[in-house]
Protein backbone atom coordinates (compact mmCIF):
# COMPACT_ATOMS: atom_id res chain seq x y z
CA UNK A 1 0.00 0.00 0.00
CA UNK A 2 1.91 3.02 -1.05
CA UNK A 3 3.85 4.02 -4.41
CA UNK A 4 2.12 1.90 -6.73
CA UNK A 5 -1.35 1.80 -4.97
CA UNK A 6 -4.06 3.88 -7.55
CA UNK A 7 -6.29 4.65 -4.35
CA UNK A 8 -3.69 6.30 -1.94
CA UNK A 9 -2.23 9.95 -2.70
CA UNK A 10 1.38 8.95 -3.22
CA UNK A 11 0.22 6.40 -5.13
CA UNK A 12 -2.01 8.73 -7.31
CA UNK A 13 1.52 11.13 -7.29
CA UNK A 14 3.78 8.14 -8.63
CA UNK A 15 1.48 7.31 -11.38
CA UNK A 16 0.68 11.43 -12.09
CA UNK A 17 -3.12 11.00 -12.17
CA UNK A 18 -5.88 12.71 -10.40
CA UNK A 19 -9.03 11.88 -8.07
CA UNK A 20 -11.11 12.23 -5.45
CA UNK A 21 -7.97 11.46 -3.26
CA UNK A 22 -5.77 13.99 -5.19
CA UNK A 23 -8.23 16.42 -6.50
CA UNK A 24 -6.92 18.96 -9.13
CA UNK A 25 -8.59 22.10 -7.98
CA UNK A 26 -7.94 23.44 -4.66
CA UNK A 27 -10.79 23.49 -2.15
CA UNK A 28 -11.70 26.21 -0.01
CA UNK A 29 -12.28 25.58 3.52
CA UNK A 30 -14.80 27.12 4.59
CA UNK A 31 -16.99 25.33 1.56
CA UNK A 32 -15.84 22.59 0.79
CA UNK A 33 -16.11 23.56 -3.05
CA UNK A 34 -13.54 24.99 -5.37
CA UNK A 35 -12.33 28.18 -4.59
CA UNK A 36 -15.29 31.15 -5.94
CA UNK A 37 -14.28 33.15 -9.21
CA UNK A 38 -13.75 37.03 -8.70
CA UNK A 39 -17.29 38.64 -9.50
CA UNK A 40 -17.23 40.00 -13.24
CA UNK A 41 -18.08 43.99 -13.63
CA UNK A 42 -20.67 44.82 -16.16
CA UNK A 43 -19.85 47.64 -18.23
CA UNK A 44 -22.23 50.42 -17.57
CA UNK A 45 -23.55 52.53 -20.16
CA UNK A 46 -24.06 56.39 -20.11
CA UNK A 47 -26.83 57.96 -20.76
CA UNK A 48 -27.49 59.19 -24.28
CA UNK A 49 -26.28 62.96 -24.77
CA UNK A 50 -29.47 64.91 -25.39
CA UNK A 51 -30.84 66.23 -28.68
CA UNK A 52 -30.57 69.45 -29.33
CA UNK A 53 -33.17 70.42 -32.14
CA UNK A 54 -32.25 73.12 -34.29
CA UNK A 55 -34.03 76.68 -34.25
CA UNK A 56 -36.19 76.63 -37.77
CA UNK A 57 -34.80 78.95 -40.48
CA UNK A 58 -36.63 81.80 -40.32
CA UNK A 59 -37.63 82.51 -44.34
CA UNK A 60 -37.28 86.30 -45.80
């Protein structure tokens, strides 16, 4: 039961595979679950300049 064992960690090490005994994403403690992604800003959008409307041309 060691290096060449596919259920023990050093055995999972010596043959360079992964599982529920050498998991490949670090766990969090606190959940249990991998570690949570950085929240993702939305872009905002400004408001739309206002329309100016043009003065009629005044006719002669």
């Amino acid at each position: 039961m060691g290096r060449g064992d596919r259920k023990t960690r050093k055995g999972k090490i010596a043959i360079r595979s992964y599982g529920n005994v050498r998991p490949h994403a670090a766990k969090s403690a606190a959940t249990g679950t991998a570690a949570p992604k950085p929240a993702v800003k939305t872009a905002v959008k400004k408001a739309a300049a206002p329309v100016r409307k043009t003065a009629a041309k005044k006719s002669a």
